[in-house]
N, C-alpha and C. Protein backbone atom coordinates (compact mmCIF):
# COMPACT_ATOMS: atom_id res chain seq x y z
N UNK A 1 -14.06 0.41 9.60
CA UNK A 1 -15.02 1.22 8.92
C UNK A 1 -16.34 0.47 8.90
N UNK A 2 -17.10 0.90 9.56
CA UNK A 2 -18.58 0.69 9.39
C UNK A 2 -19.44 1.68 8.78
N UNK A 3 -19.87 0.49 7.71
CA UNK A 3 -20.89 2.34 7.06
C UNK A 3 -22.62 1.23 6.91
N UNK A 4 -23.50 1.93 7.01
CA UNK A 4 -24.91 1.60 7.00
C UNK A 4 -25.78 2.07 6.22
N UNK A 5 -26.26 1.69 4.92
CA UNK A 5 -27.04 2.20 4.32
C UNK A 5 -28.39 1.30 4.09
N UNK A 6 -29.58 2.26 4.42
CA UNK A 6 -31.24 1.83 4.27
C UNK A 6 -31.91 2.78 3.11
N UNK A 7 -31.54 2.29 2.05
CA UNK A 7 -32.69 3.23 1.25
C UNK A 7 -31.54 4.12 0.48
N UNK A 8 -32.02 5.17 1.14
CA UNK A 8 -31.92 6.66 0.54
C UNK A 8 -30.24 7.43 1.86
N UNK A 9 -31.15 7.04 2.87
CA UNK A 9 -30.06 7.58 3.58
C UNK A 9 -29.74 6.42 5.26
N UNK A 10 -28.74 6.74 5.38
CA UNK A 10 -27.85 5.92 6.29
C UNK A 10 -27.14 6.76 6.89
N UNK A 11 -25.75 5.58 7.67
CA UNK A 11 -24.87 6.89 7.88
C UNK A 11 -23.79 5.99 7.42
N UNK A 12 -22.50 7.29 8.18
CA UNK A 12 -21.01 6.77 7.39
C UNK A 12 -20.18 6.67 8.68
N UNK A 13 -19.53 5.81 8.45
CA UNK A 13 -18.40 6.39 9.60
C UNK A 13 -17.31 6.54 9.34
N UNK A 14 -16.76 7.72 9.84
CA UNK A 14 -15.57 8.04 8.89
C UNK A 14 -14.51 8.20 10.41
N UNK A 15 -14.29 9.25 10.50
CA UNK A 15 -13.62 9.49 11.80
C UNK A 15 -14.62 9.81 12.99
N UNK A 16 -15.77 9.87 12.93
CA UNK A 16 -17.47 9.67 13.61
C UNK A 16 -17.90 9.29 12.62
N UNK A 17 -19.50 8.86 12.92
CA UNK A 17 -20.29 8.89 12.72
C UNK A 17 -20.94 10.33 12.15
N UNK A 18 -21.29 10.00 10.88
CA UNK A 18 -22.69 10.93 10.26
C UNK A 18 -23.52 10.48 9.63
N UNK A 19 -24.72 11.66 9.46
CA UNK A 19 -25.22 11.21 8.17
C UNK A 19 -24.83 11.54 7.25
N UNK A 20 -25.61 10.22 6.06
CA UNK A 20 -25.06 10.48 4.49
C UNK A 20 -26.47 10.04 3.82
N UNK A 21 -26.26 10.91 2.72
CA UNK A 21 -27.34 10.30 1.70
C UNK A 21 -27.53 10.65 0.50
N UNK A 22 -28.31 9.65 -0.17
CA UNK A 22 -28.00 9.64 -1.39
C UNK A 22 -27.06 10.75 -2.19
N UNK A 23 -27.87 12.29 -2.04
CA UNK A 23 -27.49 13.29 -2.83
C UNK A 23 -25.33 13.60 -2.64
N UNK A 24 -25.34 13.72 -1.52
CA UNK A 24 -24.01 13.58 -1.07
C UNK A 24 -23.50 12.71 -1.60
N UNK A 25 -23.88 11.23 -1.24
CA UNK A 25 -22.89 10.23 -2.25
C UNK A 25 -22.86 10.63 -3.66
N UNK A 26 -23.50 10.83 -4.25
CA UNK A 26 -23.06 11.22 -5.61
C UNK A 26 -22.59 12.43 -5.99
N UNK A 27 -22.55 12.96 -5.41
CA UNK A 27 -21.44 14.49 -5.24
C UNK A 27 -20.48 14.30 -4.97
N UNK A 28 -19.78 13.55 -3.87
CA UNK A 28 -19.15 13.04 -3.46
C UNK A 28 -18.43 12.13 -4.86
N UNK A 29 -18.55 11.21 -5.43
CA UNK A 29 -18.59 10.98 -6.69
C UNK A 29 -17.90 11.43 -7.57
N UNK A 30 -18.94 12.41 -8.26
CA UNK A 30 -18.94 13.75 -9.36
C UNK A 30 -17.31 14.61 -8.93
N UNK A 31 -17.58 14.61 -8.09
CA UNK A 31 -16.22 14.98 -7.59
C UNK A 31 -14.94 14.71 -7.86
N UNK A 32 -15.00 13.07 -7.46
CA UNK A 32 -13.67 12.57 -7.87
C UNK A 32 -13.61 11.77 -9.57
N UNK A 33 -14.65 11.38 -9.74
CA UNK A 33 -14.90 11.08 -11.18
C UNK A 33 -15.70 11.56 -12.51
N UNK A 34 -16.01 12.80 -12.22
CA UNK A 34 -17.15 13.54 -13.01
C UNK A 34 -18.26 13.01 -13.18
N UNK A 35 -18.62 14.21 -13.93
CA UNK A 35 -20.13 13.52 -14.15
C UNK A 35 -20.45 13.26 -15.08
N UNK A 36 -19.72 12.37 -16.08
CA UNK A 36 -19.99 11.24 -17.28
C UNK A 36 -19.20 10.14 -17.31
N UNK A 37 -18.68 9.53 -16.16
CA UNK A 37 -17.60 8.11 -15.91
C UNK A 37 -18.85 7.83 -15.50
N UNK A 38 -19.06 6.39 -16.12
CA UNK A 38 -20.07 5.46 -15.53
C UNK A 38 -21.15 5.31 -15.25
N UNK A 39 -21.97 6.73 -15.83
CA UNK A 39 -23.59 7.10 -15.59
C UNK A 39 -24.73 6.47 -15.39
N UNK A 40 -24.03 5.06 -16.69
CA UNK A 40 -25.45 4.02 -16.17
C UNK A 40 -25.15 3.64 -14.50
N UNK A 41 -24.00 2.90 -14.12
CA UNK A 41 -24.29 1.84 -13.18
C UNK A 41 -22.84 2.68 -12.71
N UNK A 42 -22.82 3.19 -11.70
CA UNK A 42 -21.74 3.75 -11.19
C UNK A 42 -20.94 2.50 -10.23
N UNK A 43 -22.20 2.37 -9.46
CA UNK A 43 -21.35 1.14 -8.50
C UNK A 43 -21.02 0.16 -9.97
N UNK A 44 -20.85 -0.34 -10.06
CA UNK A 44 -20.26 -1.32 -11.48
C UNK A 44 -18.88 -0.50 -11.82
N UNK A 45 -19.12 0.42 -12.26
CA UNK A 45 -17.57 1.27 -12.18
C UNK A 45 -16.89 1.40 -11.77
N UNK A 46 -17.39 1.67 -10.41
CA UNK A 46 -16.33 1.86 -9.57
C UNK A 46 -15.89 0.42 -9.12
N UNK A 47 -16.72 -0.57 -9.43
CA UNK A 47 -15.68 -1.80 -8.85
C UNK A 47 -15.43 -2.44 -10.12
N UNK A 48 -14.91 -2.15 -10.88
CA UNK A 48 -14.10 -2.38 -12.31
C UNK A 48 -13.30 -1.49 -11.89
N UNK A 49 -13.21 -0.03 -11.57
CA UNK A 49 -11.78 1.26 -11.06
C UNK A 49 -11.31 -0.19 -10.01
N UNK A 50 -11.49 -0.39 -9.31
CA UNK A 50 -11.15 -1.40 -8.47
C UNK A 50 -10.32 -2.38 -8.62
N UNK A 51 -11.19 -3.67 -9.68
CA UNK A 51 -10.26 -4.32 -10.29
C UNK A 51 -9.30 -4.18 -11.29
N UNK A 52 -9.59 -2.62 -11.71
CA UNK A 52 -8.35 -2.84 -12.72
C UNK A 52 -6.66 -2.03 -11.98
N UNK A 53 -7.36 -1.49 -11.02
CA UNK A 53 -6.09 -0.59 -10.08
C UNK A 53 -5.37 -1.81 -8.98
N UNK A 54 -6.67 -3.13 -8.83
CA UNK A 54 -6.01 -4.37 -8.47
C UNK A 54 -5.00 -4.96 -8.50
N UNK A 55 -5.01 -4.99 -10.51
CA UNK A 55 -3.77 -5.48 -10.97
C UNK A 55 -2.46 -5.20 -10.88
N UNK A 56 -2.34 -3.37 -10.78
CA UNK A 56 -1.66 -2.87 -10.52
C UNK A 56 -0.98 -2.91 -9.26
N UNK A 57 -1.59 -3.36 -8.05
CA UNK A 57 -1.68 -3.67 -6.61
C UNK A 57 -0.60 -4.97 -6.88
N UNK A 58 -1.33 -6.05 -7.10
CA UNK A 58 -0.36 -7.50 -7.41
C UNK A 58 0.64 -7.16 -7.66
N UNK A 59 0.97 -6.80 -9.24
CA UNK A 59 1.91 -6.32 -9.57
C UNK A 59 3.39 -5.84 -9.43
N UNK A 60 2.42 -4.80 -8.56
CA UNK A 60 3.79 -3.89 -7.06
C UNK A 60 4.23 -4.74 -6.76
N UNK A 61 3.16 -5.87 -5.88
CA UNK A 61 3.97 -6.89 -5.17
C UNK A 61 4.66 -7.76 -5.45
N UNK A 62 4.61 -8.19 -6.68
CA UNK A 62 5.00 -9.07 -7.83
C UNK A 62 6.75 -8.65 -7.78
N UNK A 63 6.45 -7.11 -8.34
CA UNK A 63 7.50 -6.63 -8.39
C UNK A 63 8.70 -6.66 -7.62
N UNK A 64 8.32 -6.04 -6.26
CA UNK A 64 8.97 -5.81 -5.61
C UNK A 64 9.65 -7.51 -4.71
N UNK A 65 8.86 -8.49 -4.74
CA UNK A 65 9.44 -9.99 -4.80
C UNK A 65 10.36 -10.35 -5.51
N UNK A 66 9.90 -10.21 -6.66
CA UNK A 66 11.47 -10.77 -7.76
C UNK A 66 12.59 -9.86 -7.75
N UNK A 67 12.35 -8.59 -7.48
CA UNK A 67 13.66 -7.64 -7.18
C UNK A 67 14.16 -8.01 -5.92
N UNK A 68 13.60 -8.44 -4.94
CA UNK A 68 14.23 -8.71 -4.05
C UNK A 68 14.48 -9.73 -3.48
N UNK A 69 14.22 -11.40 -4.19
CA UNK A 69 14.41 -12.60 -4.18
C UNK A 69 16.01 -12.70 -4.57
N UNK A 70 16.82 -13.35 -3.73
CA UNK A 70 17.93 -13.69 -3.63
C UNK A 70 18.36 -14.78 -3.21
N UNK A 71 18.28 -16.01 -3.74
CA UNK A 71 18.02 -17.03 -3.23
C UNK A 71 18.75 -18.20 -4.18
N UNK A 72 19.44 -19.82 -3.35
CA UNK A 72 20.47 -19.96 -4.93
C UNK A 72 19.03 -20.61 -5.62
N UNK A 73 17.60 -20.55 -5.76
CA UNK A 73 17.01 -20.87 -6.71
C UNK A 73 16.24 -19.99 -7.47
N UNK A 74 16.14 -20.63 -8.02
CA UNK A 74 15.01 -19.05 -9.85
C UNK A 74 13.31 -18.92 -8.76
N UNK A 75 13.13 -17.92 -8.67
CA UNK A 75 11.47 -17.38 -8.07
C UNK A 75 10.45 -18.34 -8.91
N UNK A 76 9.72 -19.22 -8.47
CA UNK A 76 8.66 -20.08 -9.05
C UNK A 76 7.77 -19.15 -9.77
N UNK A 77 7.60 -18.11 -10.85
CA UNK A 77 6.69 -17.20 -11.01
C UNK A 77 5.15 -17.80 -11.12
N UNK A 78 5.15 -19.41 -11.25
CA UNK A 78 3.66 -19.94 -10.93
C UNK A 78 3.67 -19.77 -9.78
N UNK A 79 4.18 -20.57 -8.89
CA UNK A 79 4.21 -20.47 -7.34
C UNK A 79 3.80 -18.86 -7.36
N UNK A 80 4.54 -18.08 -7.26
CA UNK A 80 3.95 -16.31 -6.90
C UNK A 80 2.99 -16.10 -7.43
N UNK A 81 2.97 -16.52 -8.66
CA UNK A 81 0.96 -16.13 -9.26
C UNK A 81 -0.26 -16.83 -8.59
N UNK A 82 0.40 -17.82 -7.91
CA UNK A 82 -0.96 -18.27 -6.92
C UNK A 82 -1.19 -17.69 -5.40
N UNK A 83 0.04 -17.10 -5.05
CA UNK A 83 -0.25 -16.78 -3.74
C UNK A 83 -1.07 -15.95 -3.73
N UNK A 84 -2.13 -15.80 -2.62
CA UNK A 84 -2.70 -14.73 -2.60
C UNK A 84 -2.26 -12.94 -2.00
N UNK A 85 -2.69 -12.16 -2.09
CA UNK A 85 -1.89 -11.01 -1.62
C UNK A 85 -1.75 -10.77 -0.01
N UNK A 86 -2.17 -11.51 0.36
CA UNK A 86 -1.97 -11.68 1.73
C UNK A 86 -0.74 -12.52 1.98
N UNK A 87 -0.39 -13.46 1.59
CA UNK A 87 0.56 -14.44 1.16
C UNK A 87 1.77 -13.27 0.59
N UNK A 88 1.79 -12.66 -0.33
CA UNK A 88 2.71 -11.86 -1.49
C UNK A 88 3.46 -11.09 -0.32
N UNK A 89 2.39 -10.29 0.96
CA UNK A 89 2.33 -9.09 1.53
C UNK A 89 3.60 -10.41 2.87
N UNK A 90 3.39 -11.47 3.15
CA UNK A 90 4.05 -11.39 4.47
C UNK A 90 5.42 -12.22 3.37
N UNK A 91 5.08 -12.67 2.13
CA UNK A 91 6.61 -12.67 1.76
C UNK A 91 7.54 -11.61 1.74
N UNK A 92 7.24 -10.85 1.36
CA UNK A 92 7.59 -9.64 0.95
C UNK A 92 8.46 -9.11 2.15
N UNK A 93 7.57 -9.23 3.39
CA UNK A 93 8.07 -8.63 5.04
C UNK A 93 9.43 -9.56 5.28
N UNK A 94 9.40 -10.63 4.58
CA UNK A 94 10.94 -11.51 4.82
C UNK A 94 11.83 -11.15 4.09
N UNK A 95 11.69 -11.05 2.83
CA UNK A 95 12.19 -10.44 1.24
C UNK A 95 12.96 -9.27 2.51
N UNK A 96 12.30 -8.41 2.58
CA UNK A 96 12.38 -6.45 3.31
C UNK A 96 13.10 -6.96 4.66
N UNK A 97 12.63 -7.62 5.24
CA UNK A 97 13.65 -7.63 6.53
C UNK A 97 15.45 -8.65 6.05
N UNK A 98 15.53 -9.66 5.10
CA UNK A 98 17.18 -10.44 5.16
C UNK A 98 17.62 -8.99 4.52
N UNK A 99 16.55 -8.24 3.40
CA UNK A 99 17.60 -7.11 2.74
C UNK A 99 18.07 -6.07 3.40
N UNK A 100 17.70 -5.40 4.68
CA UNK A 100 17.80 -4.93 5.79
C UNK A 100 19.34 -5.22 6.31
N UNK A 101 19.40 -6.62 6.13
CA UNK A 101 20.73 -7.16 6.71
C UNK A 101 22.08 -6.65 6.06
N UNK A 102 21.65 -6.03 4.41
CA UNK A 102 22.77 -5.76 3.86
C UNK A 102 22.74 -3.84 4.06
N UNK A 103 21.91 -3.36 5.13
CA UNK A 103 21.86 -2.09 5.23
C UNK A 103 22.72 -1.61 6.56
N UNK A 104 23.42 -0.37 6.07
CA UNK A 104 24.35 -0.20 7.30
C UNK A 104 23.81 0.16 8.75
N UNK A 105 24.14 -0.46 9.82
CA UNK A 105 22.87 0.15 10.89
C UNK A 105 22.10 1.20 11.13
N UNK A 106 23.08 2.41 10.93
CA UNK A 106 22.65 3.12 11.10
C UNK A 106 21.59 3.55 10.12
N UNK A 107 20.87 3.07 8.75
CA UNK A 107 19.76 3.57 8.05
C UNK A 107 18.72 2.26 7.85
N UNK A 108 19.22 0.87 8.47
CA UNK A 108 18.75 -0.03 9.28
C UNK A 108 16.75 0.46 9.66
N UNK A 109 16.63 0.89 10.46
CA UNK A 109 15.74 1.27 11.08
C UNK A 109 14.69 1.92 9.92
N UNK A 110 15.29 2.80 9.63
CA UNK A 110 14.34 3.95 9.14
C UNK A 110 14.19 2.96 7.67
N UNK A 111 14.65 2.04 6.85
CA UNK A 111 14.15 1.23 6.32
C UNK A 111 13.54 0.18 6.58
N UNK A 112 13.34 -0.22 8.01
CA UNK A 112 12.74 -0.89 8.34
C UNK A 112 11.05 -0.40 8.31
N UNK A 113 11.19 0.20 9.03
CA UNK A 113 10.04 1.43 9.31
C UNK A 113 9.32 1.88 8.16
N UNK A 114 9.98 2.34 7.39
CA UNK A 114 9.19 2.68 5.72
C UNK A 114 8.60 1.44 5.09
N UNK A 115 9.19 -0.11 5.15
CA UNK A 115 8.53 -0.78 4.32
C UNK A 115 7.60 -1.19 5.16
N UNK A 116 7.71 -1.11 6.79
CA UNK A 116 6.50 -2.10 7.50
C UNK A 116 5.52 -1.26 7.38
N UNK A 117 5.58 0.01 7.47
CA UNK A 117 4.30 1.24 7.12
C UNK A 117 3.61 0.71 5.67
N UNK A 118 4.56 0.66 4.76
CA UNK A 118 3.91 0.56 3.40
C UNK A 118 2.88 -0.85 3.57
N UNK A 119 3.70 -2.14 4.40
CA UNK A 119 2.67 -3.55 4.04
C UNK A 119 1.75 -3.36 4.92
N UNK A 120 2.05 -2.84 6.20
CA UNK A 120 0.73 -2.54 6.77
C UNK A 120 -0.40 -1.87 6.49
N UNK A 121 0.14 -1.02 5.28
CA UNK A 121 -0.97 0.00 4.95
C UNK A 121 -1.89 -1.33 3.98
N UNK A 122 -0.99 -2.48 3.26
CA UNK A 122 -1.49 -2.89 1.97
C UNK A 122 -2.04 -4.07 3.13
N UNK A 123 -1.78 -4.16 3.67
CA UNK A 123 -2.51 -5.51 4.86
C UNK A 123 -4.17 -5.15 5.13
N UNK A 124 -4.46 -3.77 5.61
CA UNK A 124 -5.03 -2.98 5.75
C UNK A 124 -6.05 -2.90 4.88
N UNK A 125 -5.32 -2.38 3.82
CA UNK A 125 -5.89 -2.23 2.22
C UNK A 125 -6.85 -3.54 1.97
N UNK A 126 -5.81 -4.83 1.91
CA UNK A 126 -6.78 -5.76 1.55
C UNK A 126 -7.70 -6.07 2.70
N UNK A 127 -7.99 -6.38 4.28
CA UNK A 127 -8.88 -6.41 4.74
C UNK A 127 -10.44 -5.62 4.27
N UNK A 128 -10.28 -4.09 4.48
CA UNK A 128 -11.20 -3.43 3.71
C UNK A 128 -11.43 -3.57 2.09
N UNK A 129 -10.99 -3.61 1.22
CA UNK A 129 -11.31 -4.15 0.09
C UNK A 129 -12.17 -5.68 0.22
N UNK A 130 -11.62 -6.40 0.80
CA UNK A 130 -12.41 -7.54 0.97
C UNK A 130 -13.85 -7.31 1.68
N UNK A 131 -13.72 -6.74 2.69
CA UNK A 131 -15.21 -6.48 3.38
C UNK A 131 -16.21 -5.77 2.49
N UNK A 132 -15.71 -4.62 1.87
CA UNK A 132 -16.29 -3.72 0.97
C UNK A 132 -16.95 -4.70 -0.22
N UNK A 133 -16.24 -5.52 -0.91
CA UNK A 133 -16.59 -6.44 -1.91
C UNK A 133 -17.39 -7.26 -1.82
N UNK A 134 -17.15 -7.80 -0.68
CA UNK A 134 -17.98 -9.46 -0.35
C UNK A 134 -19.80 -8.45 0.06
N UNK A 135 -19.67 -7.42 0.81
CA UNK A 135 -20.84 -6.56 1.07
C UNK A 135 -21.39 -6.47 -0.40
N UNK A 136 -20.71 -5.42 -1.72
CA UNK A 136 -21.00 -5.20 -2.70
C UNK A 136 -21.80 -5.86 -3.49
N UNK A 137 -20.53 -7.40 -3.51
CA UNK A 137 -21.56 -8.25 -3.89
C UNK A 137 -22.66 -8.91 -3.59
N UNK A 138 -23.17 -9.24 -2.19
CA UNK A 138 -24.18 -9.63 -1.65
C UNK A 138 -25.42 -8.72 -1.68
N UNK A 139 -25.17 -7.00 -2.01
CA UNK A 139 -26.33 -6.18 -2.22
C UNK A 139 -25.83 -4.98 -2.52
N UNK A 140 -25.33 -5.03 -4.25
CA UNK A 140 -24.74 -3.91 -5.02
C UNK A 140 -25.14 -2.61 -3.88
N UNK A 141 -26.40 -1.87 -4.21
CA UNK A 141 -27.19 -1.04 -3.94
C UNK A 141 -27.16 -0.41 -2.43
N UNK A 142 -26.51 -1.63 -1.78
CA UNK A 142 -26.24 -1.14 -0.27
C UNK A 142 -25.23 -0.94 0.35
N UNK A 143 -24.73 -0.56 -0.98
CA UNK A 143 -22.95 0.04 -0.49
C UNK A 143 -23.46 1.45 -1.08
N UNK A 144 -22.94 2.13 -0.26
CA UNK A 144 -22.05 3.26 -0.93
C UNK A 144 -21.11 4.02 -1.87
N UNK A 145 -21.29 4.73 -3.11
CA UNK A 145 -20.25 5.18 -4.32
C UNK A 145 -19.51 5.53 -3.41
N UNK A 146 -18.85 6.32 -2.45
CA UNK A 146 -17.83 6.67 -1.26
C UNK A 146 -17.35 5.71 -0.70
N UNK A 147 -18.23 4.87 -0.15
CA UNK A 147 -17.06 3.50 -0.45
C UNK A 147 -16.48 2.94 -1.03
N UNK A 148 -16.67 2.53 -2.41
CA UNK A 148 -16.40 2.38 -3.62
C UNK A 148 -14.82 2.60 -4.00
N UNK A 149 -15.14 4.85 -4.08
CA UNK A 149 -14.67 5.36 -4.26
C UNK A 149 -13.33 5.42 -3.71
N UNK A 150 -13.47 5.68 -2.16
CA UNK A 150 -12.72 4.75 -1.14
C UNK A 150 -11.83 3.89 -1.31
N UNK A 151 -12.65 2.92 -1.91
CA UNK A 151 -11.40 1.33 -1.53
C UNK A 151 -10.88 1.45 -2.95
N UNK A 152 -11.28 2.42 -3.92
CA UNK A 152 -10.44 2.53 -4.96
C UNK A 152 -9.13 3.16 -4.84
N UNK A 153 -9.32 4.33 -4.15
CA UNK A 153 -7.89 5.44 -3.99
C UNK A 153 -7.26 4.76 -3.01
N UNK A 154 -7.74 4.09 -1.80
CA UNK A 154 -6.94 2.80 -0.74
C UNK A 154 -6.00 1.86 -1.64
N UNK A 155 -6.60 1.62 -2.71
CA UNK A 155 -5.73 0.11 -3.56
C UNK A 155 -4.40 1.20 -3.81
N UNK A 156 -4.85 2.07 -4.81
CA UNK A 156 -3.94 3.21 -5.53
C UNK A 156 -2.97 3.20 -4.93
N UNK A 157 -3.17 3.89 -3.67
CA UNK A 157 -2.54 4.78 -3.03
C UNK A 157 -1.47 3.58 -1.92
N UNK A 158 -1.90 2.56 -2.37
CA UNK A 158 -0.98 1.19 -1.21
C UNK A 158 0.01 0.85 -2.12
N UNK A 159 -0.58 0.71 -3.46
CA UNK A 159 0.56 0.40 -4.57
C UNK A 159 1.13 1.34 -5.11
N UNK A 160 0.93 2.30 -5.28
CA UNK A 160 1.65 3.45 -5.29
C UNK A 160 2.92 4.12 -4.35
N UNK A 161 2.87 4.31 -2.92
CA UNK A 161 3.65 4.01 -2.02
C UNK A 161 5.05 3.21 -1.95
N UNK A 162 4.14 1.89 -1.98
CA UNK A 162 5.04 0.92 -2.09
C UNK A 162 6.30 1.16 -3.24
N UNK A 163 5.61 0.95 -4.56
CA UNK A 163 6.63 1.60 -5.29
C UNK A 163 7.27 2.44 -5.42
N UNK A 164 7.08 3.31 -4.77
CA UNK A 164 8.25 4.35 -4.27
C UNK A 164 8.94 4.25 -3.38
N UNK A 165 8.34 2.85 -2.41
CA UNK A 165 9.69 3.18 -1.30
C UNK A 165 10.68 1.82 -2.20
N UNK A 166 10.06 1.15 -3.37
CA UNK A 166 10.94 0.49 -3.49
C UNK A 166 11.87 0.78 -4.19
N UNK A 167 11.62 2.17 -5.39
CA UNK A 167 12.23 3.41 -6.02
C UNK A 167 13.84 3.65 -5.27
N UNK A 168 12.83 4.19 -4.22
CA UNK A 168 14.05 5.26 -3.61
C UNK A 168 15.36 4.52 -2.75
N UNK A 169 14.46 3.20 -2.19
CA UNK A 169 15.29 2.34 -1.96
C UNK A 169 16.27 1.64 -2.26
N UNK A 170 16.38 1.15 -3.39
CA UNK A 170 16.57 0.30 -4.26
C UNK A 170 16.97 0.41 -5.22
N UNK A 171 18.38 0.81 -5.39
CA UNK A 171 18.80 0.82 -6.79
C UNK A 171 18.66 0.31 -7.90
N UNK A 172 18.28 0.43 -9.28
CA UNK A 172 17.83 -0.49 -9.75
C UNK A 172 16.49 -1.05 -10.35
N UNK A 173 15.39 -0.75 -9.30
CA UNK A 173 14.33 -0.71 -8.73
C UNK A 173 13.74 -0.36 -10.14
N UNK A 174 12.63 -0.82 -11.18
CA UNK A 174 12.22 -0.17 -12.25
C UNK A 174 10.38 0.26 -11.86
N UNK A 175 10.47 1.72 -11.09
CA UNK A 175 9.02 1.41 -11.14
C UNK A 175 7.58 1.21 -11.78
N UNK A 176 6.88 0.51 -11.71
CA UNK A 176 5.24 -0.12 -12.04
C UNK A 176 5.46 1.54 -13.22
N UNK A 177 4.75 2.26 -12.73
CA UNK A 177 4.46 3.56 -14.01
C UNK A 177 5.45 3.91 -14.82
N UNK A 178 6.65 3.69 -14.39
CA UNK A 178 7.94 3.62 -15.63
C UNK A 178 7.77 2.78 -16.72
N UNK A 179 7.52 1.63 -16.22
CA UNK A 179 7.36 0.47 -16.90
C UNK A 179 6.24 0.62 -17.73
N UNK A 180 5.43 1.08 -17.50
CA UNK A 180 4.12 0.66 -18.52
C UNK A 180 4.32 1.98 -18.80
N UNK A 181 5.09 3.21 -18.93
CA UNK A 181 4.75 4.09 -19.98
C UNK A 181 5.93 3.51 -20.99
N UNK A 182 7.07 3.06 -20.92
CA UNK A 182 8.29 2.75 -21.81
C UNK A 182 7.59 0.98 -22.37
């Protein structure tokens, strides 16, 4: 994703190239967050929606590690709180592939397949989140609320996923929104 903004208007690239500008981005916006979330400083909002749907991101991964750590020693939960999610994301792919081993061949595959979709999506996820951020921060104003907006429903929607394939998978399995409504 390359997006370019000068001013007022730029363009986007989405699946082409267009233009975008101002008025659109904030419609665009209004849209998904109305029009009284964040009025002063929207970009500020939306990267607070960001970090706090973050946590939730870790979390998943958090989660879905200690459910699936089997090992004759106890999970270092310091050790896991320092890795970074890039780190969490290719443990996790080892975690998902020995548990694989206890799956009968024949549904083998198609669990294979569901969790490498899900980390790839969150591999993904964090590349763009990172680019989007490190931009953000170097010149609030020259990002885009659609980007923003963007790498917000990207976090969501990676940790969200995930926890469902670890749901449906996984007996047992207590998911992230279960948990914090009980």
């Amino acid at each position: 994703m390359s997006m370019i903004k000068n001013g007022e208007v730029g363009t986007l690239d989405t699946m082409g190239e267009r233009v975008w500008n101002e008025a659109e981005d904030l419609q665009y916006y209004k849209d998904i967050h109305g029009h009284d979330e964040g009025t002063k400083d929207r970009r500020r909002y939306m990267a607070e929606c960001v970090e706090r749907n973050l946590d939730d991101y870790a979390e998943t991964l958090n989660r879905a590690i200690r459910f699936l750590w089997k090992r004759p020693h106890d999970l270092d939960g310091d050790g896991l709180s320092l890795l970074s999610v890039d780190g969490k994301i290719a443990l996790l792919r080892k975690l998902i592939l020995e548990r694989s081993n206890q799956i009968p061949v024949s549904l083998r595959m198609d669990y294979l397949v569901r969790f490498e979709d899900d980390l790839d999506r969150c591999a993904q996820v964090e590349l763009l989140r990172n680019k989007l951020l490190q931009r953000y921060l170097l010149e609030p104003t020259g990002t885009w609320l659609r980007e923003l907006v963007d790498a917000d429903d990207w976090v969501v929607t990676a940790w969200f996923n995930l926890d469902e394939s670890m749901s449906c998978e996984h007996e047992g399995y207590v998911r992230l929104l279960t948990s914090q409504r009980g």
